[in-house]
Protein backbone atom coordinates (compact mmCIF):
# COMPACT_ATOMS: atom_id res chain seq x y z
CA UNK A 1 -39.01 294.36 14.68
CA UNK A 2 -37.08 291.06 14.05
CA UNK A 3 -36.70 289.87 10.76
CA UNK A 4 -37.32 286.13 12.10
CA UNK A 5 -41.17 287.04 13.14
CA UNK A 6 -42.02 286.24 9.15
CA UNK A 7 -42.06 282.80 8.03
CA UNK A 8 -40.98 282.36 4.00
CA UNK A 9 -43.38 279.79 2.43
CA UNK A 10 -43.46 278.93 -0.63
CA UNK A 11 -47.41 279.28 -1.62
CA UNK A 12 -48.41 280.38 1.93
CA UNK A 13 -48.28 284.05 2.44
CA UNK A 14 -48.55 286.32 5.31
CA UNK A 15 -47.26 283.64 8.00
CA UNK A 16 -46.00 285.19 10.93
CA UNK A 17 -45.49 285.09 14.62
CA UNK A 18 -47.26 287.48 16.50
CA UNK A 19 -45.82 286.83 19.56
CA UNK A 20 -43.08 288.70 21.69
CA UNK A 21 -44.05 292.03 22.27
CA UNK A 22 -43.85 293.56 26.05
CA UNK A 23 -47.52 293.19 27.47
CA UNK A 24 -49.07 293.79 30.68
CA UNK A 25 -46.65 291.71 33.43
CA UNK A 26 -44.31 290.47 30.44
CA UNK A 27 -43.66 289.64 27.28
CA UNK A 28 -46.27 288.03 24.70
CA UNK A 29 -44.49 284.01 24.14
CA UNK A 30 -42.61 283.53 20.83
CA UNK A 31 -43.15 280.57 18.89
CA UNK A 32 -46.67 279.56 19.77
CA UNK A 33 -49.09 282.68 18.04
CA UNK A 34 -49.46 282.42 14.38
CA UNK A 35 -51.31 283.96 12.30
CA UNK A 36 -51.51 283.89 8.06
CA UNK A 37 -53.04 283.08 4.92
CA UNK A 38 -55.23 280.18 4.16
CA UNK A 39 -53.33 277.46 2.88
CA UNK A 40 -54.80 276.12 -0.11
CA UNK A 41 -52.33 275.85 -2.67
CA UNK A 42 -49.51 274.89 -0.13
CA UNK A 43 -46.49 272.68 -1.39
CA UNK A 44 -45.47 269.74 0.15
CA UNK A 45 -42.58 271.36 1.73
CA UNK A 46 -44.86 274.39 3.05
CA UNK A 47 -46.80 271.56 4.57
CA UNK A 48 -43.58 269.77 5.93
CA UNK A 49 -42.67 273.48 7.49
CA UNK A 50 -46.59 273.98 8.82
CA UNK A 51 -46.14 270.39 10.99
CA UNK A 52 -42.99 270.88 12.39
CA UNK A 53 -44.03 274.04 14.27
CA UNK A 54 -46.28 271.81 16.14
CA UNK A 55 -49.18 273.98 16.32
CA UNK A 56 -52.04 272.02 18.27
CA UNK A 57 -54.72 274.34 17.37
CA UNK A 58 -56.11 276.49 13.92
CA UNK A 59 -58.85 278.83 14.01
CA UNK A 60 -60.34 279.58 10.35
CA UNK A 61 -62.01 282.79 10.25
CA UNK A 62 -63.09 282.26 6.55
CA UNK A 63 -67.01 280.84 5.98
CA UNK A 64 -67.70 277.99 4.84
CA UNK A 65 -68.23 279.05 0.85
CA UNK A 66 -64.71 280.21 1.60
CA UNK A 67 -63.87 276.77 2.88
CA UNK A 68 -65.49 274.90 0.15
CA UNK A 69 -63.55 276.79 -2.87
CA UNK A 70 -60.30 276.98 -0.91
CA UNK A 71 -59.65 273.90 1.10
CA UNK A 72 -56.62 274.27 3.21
CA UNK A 73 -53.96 271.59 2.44
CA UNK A 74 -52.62 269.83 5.56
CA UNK A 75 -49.47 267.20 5.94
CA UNK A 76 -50.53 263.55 6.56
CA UNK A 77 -49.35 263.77 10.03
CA UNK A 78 -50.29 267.28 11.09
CA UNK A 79 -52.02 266.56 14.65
CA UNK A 80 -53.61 270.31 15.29
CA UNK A 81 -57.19 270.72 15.77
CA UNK A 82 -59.10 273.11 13.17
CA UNK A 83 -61.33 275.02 14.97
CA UNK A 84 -64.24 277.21 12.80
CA UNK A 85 -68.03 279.00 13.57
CA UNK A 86 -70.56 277.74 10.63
CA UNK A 87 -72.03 279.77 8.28
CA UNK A 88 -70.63 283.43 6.39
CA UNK A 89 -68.18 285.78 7.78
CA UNK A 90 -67.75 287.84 4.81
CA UNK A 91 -70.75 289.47 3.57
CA UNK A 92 -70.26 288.34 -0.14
CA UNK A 93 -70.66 284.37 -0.81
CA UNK A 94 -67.21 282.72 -1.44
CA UNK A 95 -65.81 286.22 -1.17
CA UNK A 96 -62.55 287.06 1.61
CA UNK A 97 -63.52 290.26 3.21
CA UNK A 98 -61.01 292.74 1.28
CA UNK A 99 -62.89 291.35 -1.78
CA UNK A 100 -66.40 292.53 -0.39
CA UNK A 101 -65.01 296.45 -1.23
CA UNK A 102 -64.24 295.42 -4.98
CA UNK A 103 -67.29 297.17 -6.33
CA UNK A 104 -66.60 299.53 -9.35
CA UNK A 105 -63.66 301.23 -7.73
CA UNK A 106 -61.83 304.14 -10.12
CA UNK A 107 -58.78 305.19 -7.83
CA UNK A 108 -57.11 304.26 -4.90
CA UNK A 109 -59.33 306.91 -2.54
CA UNK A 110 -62.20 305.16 -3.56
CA UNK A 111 -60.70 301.53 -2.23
CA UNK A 112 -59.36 303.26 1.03
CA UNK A 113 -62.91 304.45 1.39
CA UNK A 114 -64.33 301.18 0.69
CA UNK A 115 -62.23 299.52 3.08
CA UNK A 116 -62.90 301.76 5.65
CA UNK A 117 -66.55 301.25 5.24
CA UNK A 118 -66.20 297.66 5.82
CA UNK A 119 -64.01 297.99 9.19
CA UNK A 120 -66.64 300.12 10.44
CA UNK A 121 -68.95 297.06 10.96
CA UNK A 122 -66.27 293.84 10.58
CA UNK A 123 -66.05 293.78 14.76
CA UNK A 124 -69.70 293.06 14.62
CA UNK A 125 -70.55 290.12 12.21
CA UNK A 126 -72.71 287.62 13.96
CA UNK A 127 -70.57 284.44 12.44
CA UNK A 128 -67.09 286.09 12.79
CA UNK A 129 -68.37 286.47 16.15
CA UNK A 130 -68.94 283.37 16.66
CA UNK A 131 -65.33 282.55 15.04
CA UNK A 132 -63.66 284.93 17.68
CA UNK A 133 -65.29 283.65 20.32
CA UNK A 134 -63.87 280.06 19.45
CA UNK A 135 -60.23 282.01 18.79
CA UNK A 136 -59.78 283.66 22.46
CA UNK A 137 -61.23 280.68 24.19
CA UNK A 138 -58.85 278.74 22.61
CA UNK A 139 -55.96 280.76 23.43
CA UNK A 140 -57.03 281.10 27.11
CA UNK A 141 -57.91 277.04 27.46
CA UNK A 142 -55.62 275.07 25.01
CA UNK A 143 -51.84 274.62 25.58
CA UNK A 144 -49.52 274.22 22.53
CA UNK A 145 -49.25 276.48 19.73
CA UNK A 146 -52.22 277.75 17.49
CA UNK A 147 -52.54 279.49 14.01
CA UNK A 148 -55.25 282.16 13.17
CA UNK A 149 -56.09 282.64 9.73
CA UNK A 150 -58.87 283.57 6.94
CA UNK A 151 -58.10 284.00 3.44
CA UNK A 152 -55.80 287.04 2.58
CA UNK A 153 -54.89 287.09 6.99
CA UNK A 154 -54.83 290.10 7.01
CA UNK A 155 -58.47 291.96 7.86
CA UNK A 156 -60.29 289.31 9.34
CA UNK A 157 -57.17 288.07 11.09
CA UNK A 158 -55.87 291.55 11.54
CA UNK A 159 -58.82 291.69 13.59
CA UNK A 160 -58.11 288.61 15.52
CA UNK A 161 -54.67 289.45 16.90
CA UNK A 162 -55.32 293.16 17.43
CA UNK A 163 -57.84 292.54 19.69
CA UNK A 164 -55.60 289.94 21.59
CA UNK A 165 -52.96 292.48 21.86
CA UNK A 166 -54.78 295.06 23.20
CA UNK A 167 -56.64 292.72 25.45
CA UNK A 168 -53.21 291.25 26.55
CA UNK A 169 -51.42 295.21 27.23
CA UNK A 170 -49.33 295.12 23.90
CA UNK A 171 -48.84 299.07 23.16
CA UNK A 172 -50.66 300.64 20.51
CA UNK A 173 -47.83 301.28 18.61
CA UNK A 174 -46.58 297.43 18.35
CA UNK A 175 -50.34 296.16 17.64
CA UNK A 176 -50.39 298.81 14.72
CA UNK A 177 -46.71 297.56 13.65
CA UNK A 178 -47.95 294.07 13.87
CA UNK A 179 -51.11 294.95 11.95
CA UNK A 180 -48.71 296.90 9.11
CA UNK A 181 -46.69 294.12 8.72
CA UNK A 182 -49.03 292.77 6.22
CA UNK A 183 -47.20 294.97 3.73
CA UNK A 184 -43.89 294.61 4.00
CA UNK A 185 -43.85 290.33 5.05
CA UNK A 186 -42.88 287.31 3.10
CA UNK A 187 -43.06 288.00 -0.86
CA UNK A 188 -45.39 290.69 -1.11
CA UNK A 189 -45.31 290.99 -4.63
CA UNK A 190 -45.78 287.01 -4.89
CA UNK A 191 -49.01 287.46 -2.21
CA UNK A 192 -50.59 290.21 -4.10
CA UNK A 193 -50.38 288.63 -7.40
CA UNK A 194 -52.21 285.24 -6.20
CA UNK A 195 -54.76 287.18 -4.37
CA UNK A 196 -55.55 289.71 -7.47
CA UNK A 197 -57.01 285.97 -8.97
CA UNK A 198 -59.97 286.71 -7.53
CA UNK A 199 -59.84 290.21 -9.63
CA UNK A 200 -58.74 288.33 -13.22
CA UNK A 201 -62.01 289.32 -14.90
CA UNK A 202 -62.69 293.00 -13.27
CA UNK A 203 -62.07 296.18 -14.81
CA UNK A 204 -60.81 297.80 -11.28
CA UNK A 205 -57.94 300.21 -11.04
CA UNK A 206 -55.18 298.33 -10.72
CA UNK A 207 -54.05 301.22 -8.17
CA UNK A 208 -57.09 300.58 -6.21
CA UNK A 209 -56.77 296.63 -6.52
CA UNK A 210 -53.58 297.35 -4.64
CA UNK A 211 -55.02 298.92 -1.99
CA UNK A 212 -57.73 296.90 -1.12
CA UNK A 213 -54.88 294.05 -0.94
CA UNK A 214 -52.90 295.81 1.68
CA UNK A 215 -54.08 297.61 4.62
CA UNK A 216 -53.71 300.93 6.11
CA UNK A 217 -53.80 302.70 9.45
CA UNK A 218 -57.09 304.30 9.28
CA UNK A 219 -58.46 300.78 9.01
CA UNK A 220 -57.64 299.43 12.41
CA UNK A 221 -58.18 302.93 13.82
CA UNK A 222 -61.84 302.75 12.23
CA UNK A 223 -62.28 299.09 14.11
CA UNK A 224 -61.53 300.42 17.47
CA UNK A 225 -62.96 303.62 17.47
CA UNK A 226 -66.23 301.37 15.97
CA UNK A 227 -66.31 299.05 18.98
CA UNK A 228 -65.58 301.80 21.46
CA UNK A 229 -68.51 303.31 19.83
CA UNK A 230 -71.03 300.38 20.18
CA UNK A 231 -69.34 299.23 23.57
CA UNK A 232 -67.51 302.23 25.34
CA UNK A 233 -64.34 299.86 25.11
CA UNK A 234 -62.47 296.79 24.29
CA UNK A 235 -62.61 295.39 26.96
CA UNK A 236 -66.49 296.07 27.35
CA UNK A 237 -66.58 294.59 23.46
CA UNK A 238 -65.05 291.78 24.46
CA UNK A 239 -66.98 291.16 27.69
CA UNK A 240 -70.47 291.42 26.22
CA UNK A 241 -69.92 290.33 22.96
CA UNK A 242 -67.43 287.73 22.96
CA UNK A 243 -68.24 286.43 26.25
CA UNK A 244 -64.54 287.16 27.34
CA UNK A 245 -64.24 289.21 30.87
CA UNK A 246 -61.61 289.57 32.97
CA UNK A 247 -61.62 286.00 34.27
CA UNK A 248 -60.92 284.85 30.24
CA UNK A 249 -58.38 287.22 30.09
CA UNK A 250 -56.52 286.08 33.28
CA UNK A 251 -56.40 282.39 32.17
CA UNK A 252 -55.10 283.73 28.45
CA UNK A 253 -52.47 285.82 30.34
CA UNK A 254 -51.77 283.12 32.36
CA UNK A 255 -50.58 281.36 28.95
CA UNK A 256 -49.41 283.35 27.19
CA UNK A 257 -47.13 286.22 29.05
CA UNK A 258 -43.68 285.16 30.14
């Protein structure tokens, strides 16, 4: 995977382009899909960085709590659009999503179970539904670039761009390397220790803090065999719930395949 997908930010963490891999008729484009963290605590150069990859259009998973304790930080002359769906898409006021499995959790199998729990029903939320309903039109309508993100970008938006890869043809393999990538991009150790804030006054496992600030295979697995579950497939999911059919899916190719 090349090394130039991950953007280095100073205070924004998990910004990458998702873009390139071979799809159905092509390629995915480069240089137009990101995805990340929220930007809240951006520096003025991350925000200098942020404009000049003139992205038109930003879809914010997070809810509004989310919103209101985190603002994202944007340059004076950023031009893009932010796009969001009203109301909660993490089940736990002001909480990301990985935070919602941060009950009294003793070891690291207890977080992976946690998580798991919680990508068992993510696909499903009526307001992220909402959110990735606004995300895929957007990316089958708008021209430009765009930038998906929630708070940590990785579940929420893990869920985002996996379902855009498989919608688009991207092999399995490549949307779980994409998806993995959360571990390994940007200054992990730098991203884990600003989201573990939200921790400061817990007395969770450190080991199991760790894992519900990464993400594993199992998880994604658990999301699609979920919606396959509930819908027979992805692109049924997609069709019924997100009011995305084939039609959608043309006009996204149409955009974004080379």
């Amino acid at each position: 995977m090349p090394d130039d997908r991950v953007l280095h930010f100073d205070s924004i963490h998990n910004f990458r382009d998702y873009g390139g891999y071979a799809a159905r008729g092509g390629h995915l484009v480069r240089g137009r899909l990101w995805r990340s963290g929220q930007h809240g605590e951006a520096t003025s150069a991350d925000l200098a960085r942020v404009r000049d990859l003139d992205i038109r259009t930003v879809i914010d998973l997070r809810g509004d709590s989310e919103r209101a304790a985190h603002p994202c930080l944007r340059h004076p002359d950023f031009a893009g659009e932010v796009l969001f769906f009203p109301g909660e898409t993490a089940g736990r006021t002001g909480r990301a999503v990985h935070e919602e499995s941060a009950r009294p959790l003793t070891t690291p199998d207890d977080a992976r179970a946690a998580m798991t729990r919680l990508y068992k029903g993510i696909a499903f939320r009526e307001v992220l539904v909402g959110s990735l309903r606004l995300y895929l039109d957007a990316l089958a309508t708008r021209d430009g670039g765009s930038l998906l993100h929630c708070m940590a970008g990785k579940d929420r938006t893990g869920l985002g761009v996996a379902l855009v890869h498989h919608l688009l043809g991207v092999h399995h393999d490549d949307i779980m390397a994409d998806y993995l990538m959360t571990n390994t991009a940007g200054d992990v150790a730098a991203r884990i220790t600003a989201q573990s804030r939200g921790f400061a006054n817990s007395t969770f496992d450190e080991a199991a803090v760790r894992v519900i600030l990464s993400v594993e295979p199992e998880y994604l697995d658990t999301l699609f065999a979920a919606i396959r579950e509930r819908h027979g497939s992805v692109e049924a999911y997609a069709r019924d719930l997100l009011s995305f059919g084939p039609a959608q899916v043309g006009a996204m190719e149409a955009r974004l395949i080379t």
